[in-house]
PDB file of N, CA and C in Angstrom:
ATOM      1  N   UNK A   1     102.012 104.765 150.403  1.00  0.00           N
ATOM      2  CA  UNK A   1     101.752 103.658 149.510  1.00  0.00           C
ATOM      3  C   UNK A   1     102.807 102.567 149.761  1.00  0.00           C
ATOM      4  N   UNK A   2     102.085 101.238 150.087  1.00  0.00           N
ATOM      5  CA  UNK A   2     103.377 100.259 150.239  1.00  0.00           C
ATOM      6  C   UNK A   2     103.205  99.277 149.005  1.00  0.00           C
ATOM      7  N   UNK A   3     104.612  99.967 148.160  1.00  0.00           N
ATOM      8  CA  UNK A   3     104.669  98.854 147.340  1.00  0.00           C
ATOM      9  C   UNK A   3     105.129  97.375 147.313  1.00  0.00           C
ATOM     10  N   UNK A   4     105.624  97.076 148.479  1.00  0.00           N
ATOM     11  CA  UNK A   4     105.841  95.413 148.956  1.00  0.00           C
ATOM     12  C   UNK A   4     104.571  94.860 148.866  1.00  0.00           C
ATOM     13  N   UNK A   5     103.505  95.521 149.469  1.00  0.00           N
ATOM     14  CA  UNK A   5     101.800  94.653 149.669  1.00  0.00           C
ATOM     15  C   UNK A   5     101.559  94.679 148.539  1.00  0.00           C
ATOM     16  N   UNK A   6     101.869  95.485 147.598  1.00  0.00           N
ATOM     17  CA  UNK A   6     100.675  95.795 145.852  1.00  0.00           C
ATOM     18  C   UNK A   6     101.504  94.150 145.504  1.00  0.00           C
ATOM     19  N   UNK A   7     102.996  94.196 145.238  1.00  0.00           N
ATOM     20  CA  UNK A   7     104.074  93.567 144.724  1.00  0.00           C
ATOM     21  C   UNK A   7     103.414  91.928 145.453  1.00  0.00           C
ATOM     22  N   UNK A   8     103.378  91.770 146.782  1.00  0.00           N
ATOM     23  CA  UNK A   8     102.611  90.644 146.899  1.00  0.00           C
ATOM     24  C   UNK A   8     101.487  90.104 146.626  1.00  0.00           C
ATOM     25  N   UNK A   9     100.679  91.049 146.619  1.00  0.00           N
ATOM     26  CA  UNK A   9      99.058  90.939 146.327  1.00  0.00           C
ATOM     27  C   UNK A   9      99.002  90.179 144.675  1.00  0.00           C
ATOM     28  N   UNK A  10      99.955  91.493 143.916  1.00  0.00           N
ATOM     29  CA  UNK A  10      99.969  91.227 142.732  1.00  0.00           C
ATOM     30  C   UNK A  10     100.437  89.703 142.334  1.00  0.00           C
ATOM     31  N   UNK A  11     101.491  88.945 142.830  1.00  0.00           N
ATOM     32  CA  UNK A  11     102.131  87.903 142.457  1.00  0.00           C
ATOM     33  C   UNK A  11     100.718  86.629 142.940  1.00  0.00           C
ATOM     34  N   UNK A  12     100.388  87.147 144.723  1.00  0.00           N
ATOM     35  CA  UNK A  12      99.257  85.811 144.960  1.00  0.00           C
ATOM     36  C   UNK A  12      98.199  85.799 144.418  1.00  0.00           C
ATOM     37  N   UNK A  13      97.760  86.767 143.392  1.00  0.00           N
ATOM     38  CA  UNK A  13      96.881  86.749 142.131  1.00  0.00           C
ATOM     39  C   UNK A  13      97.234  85.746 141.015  1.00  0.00           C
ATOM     40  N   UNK A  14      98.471  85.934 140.972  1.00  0.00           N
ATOM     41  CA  UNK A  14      98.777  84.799 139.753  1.00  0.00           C
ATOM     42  C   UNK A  14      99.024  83.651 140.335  1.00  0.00           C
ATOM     43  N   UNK A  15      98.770  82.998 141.507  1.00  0.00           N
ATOM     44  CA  UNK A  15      98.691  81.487 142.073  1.00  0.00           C
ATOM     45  C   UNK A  15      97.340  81.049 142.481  1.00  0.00           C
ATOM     46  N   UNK A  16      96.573  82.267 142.207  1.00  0.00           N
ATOM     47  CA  UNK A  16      95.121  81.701 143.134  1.00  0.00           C
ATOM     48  C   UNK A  16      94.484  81.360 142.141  1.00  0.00           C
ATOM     49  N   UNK A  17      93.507  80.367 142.571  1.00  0.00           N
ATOM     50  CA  UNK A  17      92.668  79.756 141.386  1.00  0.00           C
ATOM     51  C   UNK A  17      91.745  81.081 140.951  1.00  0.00           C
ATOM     52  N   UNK A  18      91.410  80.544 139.835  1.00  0.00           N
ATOM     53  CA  UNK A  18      91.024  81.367 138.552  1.00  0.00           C
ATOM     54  C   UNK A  18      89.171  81.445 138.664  1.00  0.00           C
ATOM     55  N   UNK A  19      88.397  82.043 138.751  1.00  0.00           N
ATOM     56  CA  UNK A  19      86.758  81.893 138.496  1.00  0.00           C
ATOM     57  C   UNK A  19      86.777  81.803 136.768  1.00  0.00           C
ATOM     58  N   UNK A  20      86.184  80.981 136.583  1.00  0.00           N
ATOM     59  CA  UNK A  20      85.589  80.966 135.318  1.00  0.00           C
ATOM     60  C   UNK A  20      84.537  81.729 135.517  1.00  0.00           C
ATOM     61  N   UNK A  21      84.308  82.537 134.344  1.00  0.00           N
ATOM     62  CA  UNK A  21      83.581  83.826 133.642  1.00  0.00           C
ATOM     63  C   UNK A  21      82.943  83.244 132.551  1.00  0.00           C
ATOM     64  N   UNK A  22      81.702  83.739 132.538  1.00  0.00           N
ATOM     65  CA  UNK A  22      80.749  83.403 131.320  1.00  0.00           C
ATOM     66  C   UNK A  22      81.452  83.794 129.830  1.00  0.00           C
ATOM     67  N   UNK A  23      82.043  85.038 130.024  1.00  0.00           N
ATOM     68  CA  UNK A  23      82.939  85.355 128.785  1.00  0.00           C
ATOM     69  C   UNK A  23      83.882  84.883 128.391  1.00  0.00           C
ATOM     70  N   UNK A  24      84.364  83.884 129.244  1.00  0.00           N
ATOM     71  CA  UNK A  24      85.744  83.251 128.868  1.00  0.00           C
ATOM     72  C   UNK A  24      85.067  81.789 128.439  1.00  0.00           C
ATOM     73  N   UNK A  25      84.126  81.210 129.006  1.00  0.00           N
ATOM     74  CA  UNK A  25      83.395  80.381 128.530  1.00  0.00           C
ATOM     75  C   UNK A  25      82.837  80.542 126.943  1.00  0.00           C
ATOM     76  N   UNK A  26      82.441  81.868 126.703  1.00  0.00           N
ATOM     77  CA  UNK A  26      81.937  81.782 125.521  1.00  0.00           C
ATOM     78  C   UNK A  26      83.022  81.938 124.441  1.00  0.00           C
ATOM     79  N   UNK A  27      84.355  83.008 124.659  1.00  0.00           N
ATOM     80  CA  UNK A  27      85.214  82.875 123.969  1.00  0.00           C
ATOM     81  C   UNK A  27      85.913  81.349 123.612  1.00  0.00           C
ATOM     82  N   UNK A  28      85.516  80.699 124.722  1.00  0.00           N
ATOM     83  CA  UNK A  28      86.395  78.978 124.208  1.00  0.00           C
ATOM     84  C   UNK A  28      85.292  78.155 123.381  1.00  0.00           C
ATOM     85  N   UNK A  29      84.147  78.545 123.541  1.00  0.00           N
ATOM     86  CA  UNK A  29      83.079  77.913 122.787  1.00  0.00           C
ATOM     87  C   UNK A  29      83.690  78.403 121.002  1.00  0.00           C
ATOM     88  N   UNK A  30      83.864  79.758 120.734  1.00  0.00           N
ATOM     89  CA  UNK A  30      83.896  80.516 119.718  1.00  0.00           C
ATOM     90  C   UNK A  30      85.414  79.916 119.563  1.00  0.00           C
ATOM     91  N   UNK A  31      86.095  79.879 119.618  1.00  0.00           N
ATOM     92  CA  UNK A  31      87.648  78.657 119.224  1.00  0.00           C
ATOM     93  C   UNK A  31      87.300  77.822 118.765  1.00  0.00           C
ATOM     94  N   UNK A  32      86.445  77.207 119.765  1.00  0.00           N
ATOM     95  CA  UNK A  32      86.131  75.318 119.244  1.00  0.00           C
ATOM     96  C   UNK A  32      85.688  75.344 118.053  1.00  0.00           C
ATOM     97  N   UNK A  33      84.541  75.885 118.328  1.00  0.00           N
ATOM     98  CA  UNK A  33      83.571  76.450 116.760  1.00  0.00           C
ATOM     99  C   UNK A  33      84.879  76.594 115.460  1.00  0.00           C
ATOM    100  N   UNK A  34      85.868  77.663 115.544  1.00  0.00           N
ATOM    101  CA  UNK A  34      86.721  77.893 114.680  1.00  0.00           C
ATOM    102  C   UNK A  34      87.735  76.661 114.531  1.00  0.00           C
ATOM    103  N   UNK A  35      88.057  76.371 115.441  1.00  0.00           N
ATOM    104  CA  UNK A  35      89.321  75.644 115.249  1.00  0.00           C
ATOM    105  C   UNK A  35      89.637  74.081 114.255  1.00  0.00           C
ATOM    106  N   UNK A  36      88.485  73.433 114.090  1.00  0.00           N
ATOM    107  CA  UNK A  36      88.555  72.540 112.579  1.00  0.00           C
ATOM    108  C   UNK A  36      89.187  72.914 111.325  1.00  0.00           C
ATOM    109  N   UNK A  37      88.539  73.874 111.538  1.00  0.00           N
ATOM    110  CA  UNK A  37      88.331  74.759 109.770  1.00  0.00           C
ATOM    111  C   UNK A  37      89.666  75.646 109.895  1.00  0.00           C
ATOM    112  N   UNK A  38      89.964  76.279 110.923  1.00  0.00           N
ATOM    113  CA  UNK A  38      91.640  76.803 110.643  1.00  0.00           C
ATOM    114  C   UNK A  38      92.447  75.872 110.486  1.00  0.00           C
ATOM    115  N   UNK A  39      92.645  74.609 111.008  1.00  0.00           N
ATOM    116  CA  UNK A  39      93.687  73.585 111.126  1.00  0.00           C
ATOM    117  C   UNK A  39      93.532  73.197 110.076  1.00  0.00           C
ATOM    118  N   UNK A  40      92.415  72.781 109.410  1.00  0.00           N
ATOM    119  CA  UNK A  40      92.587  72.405 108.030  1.00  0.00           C
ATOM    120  C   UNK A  40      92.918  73.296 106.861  1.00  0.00           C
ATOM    121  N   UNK A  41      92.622  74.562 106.955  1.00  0.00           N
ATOM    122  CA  UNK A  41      93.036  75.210 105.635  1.00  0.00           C
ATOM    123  C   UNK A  41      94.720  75.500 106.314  1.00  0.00           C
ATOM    124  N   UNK A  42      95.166  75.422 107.131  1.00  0.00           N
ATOM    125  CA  UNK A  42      96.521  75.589 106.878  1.00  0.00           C
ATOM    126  C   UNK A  42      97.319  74.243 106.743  1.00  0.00           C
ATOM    127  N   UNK A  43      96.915  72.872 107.451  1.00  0.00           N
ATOM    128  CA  UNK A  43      97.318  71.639 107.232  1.00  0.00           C
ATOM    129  C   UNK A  43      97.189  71.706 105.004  1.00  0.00           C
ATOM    130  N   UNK A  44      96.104  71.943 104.405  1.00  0.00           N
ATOM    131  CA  UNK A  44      95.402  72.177 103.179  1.00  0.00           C
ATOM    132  C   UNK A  44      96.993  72.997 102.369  1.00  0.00           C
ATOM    133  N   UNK A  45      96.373  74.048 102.941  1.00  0.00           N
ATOM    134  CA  UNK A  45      97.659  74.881 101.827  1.00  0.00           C
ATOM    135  C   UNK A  45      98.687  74.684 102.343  1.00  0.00           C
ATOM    136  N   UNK A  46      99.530  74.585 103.264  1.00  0.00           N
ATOM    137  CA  UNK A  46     100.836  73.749 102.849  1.00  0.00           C
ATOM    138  C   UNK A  46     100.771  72.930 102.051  1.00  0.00           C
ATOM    139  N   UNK A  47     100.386  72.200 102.373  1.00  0.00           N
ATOM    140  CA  UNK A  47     100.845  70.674 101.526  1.00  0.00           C
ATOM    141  C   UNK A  47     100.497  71.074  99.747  1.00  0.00           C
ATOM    142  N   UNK A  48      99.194  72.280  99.617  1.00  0.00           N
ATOM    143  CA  UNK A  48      98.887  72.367  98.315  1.00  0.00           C
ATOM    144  C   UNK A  48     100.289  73.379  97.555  1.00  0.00           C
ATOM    145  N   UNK A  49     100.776  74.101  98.403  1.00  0.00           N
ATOM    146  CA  UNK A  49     101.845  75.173  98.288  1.00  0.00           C
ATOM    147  C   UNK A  49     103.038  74.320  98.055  1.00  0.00           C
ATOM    148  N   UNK A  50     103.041  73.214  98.602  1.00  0.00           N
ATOM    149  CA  UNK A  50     104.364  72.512  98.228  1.00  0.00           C
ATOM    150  C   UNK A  50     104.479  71.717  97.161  1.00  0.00           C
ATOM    151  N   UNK A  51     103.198  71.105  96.716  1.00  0.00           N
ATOM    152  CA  UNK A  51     102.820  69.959  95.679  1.00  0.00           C
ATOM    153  C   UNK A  51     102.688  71.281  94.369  1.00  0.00           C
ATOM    154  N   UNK A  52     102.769  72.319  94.665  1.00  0.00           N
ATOM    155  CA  UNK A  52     102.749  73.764  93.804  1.00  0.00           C
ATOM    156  C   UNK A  52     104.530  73.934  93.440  1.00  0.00           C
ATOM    157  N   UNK A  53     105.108  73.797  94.260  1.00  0.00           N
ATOM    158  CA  UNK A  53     106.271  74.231  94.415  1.00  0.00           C
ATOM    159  C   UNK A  53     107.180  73.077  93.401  1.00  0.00           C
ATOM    160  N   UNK A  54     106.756  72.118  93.792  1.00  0.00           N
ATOM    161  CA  UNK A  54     107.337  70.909  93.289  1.00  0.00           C
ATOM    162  C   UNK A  54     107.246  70.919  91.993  1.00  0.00           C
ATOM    163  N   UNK A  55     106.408  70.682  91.300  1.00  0.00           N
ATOM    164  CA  UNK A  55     105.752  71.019  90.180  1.00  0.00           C
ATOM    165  C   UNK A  55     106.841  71.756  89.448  1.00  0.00           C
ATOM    166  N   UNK A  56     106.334  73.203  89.777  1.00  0.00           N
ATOM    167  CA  UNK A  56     107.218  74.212  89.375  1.00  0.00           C
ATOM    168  C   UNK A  56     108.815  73.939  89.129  1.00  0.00           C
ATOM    169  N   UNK A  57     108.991  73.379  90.714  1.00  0.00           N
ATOM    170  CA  UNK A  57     110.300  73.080  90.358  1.00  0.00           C
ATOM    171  C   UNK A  57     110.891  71.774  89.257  1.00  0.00           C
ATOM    172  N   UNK A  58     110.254  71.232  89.269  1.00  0.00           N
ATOM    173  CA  UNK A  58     109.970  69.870  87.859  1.00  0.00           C
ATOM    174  C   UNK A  58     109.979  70.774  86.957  1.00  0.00           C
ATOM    175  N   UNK A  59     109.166  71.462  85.974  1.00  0.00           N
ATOM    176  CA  UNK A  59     109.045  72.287  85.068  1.00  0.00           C
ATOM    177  C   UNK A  59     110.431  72.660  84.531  1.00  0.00           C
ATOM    178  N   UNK A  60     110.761  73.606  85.858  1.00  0.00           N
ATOM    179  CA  UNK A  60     112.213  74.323  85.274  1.00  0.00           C
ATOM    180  C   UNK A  60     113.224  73.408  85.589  1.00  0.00           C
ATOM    181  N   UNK A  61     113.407  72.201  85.661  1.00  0.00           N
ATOM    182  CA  UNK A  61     113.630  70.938  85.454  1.00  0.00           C
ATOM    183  C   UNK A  61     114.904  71.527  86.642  1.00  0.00           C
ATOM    184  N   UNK A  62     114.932  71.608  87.834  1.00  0.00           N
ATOM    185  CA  UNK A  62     115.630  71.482  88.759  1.00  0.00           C
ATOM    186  C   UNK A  62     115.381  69.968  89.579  1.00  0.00           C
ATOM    187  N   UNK A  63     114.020  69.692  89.253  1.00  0.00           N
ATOM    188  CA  UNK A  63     114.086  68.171  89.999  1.00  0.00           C
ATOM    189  C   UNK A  63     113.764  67.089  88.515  1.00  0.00           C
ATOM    190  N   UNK A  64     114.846  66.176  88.690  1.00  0.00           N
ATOM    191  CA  UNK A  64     114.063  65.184  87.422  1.00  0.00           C
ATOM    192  C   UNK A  64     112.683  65.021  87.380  1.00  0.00           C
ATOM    193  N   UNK A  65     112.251  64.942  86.261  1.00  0.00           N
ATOM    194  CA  UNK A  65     110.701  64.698  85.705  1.00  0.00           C
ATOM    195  C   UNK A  65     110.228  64.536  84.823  1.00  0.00           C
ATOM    196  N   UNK A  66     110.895  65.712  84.189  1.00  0.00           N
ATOM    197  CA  UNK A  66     110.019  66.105  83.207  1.00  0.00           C
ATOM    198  C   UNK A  66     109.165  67.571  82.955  1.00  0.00           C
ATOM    199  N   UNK A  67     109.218  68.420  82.039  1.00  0.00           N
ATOM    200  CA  UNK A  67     108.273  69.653  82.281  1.00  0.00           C
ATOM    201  C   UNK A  67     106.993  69.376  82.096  1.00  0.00           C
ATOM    202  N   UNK A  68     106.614  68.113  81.155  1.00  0.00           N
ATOM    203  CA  UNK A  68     105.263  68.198  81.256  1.00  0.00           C
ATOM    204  C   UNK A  68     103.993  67.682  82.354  1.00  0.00           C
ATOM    205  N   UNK A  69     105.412  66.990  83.464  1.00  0.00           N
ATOM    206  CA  UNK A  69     104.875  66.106  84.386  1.00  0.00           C
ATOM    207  C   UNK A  69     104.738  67.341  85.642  1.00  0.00           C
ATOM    208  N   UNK A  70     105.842  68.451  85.130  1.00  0.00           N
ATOM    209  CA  UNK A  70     105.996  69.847  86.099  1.00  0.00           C
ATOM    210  C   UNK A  70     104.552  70.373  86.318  1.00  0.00           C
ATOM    211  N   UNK A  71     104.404  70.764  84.957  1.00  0.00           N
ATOM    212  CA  UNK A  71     103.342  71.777  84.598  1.00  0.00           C
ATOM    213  C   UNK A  71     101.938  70.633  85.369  1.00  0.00           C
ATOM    214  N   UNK A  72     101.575  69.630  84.877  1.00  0.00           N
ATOM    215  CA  UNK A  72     100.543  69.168  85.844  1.00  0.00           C
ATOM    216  C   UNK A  72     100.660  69.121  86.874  1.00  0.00           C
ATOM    217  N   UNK A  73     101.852  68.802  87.770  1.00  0.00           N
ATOM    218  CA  UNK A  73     101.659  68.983  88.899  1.00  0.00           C
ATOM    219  C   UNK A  73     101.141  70.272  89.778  1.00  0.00           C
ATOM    220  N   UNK A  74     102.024  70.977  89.120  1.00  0.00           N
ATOM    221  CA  UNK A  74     102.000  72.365  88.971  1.00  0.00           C
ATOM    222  C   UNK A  74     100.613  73.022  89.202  1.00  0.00           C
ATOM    223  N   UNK A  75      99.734  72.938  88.384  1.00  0.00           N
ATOM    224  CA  UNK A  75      98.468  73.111  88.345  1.00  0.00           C
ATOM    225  C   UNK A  75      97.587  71.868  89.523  1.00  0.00           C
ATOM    226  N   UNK A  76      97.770  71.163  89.317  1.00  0.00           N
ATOM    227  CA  UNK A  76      97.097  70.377  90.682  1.00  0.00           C
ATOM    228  C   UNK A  76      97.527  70.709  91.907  1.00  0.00           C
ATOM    229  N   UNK A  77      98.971  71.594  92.473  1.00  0.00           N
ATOM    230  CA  UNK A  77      98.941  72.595  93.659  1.00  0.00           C
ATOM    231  C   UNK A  77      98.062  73.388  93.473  1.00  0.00           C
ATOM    232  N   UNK A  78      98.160  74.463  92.027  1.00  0.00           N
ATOM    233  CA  UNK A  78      97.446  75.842  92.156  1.00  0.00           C
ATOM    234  C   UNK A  78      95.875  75.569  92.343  1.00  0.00           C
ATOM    235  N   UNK A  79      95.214  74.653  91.987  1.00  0.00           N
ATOM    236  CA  UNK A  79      93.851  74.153  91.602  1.00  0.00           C
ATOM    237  C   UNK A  79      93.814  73.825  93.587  1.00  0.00           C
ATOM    238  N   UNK A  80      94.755  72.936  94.173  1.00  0.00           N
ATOM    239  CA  UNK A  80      94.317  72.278  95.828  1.00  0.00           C
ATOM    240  C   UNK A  80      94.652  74.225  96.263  1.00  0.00           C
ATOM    241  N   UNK A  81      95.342  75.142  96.089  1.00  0.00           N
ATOM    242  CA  UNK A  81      95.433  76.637  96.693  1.00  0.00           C
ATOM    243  C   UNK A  81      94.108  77.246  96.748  1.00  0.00           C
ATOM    244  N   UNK A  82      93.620  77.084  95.185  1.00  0.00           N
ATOM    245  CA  UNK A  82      92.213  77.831  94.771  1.00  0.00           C
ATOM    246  C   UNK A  82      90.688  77.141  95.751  1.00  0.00           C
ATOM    247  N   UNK A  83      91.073  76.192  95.959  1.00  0.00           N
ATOM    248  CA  UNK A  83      90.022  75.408  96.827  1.00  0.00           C
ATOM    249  C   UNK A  83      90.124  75.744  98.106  1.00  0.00           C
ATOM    250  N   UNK A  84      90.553  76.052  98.873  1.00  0.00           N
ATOM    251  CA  UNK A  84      91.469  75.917  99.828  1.00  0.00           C
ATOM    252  C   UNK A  84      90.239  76.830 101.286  1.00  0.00           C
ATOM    253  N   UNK A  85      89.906  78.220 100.152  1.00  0.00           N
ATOM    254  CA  UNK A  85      89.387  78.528 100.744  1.00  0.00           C
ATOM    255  C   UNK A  85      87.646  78.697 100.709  1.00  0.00           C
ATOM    256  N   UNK A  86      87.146  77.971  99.666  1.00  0.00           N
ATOM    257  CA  UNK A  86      85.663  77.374  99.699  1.00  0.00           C
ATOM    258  C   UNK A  86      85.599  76.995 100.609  1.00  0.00           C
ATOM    259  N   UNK A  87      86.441  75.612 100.532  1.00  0.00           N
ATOM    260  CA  UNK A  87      86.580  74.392 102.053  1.00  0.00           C
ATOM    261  C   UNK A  87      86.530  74.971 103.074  1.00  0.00           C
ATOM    262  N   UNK A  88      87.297  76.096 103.666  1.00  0.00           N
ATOM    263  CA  UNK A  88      87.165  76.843 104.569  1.00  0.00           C
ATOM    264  C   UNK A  88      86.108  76.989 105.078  1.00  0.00           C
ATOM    265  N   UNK A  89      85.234  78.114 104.156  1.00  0.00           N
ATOM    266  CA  UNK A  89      84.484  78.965 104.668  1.00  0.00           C
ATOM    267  C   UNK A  89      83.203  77.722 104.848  1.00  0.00           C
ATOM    268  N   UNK A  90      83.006  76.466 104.571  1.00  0.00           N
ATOM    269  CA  UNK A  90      82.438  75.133 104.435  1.00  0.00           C
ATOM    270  C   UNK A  90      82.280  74.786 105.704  1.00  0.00           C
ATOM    271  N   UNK A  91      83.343  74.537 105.966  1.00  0.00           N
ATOM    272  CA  UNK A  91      83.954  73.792 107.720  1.00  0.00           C
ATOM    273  C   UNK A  91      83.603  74.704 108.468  1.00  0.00           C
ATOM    274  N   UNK A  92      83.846  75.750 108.647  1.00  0.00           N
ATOM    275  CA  UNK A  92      83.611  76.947 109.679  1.00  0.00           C
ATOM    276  C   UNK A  92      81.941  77.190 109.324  1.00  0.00           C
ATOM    277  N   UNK A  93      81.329  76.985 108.422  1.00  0.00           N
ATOM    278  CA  UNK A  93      80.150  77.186 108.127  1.00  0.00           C
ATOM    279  C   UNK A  93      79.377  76.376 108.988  1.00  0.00           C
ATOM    280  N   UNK A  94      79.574  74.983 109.191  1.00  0.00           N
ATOM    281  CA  UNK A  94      79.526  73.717 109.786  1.00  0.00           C
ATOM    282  C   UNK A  94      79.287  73.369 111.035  1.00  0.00           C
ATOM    283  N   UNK A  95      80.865  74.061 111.765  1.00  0.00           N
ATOM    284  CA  UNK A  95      81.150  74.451 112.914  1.00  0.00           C
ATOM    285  C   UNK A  95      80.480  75.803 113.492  1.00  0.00           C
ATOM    286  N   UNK A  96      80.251  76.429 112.921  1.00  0.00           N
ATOM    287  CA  UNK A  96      79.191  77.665 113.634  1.00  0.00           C
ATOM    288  C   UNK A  96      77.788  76.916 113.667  1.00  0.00           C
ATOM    289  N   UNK A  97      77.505  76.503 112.943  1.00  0.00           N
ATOM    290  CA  UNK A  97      76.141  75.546 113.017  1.00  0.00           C
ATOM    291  C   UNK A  97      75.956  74.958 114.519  1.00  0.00           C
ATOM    292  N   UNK A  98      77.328  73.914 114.286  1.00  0.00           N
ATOM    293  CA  UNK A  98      77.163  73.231 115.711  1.00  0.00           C
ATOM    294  C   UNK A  98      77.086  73.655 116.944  1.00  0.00           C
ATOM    295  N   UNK A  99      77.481  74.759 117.386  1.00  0.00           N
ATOM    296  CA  UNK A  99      77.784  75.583 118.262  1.00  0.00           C
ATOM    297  C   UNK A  99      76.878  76.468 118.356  1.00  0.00           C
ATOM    298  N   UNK A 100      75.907  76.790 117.441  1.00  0.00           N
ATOM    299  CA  UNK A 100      75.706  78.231 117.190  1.00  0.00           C
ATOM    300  C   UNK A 100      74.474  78.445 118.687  1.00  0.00           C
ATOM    301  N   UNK A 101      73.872  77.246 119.499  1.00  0.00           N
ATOM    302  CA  UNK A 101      72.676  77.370 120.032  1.00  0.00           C
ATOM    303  C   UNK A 101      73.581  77.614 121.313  1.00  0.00           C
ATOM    304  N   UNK A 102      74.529  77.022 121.676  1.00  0.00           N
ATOM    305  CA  UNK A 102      75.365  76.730 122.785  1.00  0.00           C
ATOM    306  C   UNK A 102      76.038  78.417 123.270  1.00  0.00           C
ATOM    307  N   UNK A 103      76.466  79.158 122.050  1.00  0.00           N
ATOM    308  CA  UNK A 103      77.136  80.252 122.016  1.00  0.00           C
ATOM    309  C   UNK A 103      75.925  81.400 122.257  1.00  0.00           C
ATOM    310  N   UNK A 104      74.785  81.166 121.303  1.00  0.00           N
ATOM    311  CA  UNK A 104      73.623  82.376 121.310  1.00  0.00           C
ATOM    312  C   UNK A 104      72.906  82.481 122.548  1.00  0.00           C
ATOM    313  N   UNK A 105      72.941  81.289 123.767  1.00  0.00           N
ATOM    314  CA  UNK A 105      72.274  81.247 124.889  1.00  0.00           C
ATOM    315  C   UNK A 105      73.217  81.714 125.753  1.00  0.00           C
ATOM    316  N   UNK A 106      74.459  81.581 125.744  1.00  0.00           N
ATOM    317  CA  UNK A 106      75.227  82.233 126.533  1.00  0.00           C
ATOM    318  C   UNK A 106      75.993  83.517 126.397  1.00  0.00           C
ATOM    319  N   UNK A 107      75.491  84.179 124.907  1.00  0.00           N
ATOM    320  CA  UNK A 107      75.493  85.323 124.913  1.00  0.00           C
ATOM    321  C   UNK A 107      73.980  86.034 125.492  1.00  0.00           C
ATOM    322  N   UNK A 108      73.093  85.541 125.184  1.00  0.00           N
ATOM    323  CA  UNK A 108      72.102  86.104 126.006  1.00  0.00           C
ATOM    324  C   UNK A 108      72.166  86.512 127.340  1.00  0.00           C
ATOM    325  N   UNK A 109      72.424  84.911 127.801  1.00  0.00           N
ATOM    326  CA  UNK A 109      73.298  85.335 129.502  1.00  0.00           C
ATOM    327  C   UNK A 109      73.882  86.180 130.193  1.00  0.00           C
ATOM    328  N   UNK A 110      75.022  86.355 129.339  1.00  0.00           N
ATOM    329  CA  UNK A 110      75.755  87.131 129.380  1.00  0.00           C
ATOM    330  C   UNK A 110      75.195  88.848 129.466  1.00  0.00           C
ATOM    331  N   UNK A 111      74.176  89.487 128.429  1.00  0.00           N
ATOM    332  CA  UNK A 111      74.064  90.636 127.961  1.00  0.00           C
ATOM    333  C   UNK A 111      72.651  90.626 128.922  1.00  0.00           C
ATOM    334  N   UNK A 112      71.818  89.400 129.937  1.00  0.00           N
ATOM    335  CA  UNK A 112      70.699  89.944 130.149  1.00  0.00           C
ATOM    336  C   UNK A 112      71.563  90.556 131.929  1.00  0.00           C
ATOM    337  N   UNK A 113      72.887  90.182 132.209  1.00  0.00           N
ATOM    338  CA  UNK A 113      73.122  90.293 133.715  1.00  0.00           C
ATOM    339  C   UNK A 113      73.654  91.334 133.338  1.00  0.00           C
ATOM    340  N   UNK A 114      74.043  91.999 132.592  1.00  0.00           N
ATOM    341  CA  UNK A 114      74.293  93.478 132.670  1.00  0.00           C
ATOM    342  C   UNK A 114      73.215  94.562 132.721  1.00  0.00           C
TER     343      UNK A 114
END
């Protein structure tokens, strides 16, 4: 066994161009599809987690405010948290839509060459 040839073989594998595969095609289709709707519920709850935080921290009057200006804020984080993930499942609802003919033909593809 010569492991110098495996050791080369192996490395000019990782410089040679790549074939695109129907499966790797469909996995990037299935991202795209996802990827709106993740970016937004985490762009979403931060900002709702912090406008939560703030609040809170107003309340127990660590930041000037006021507690009663705390407590609403307060609740207008927890209320943008509680939404957070309707919206979600909305957008991704949306996005599978758009995709969904693009992805189901090339899973066909895919499952009739086997």
């Amino acid at each position: 066994m010569n492991t110098d040839k495996i050791l080369a073989e192996a490395i000019a594998k990782d410089y040679a161009p790549k074939k695109s595969s129907k499966i790797v095609a469909l996995k990037k289709l299935d991202a795209k599809a996802k990827r709106p709707a993740t970016i937004f519920t985490y762009t979403w709850g931060i900002i709702a987690t912090l406008v939560f935080g703030t609040g809170m921290c107003m309340a127990m009057e660590q930041i000037s405010g006021g507690i009663v200006l705390g407590i609403i804020i307060g609740i207008i984080g927890m209320i943008g948290c509680g939404v957070n993930y309707p919206i979600y499942k909305k957008i991704l609802e949306n996005g599978k839509k758009k995709y969904a003919f693009e992805i189901v033909e090339l899973a066909k593809e895919i499952s009739e060459e086997q």
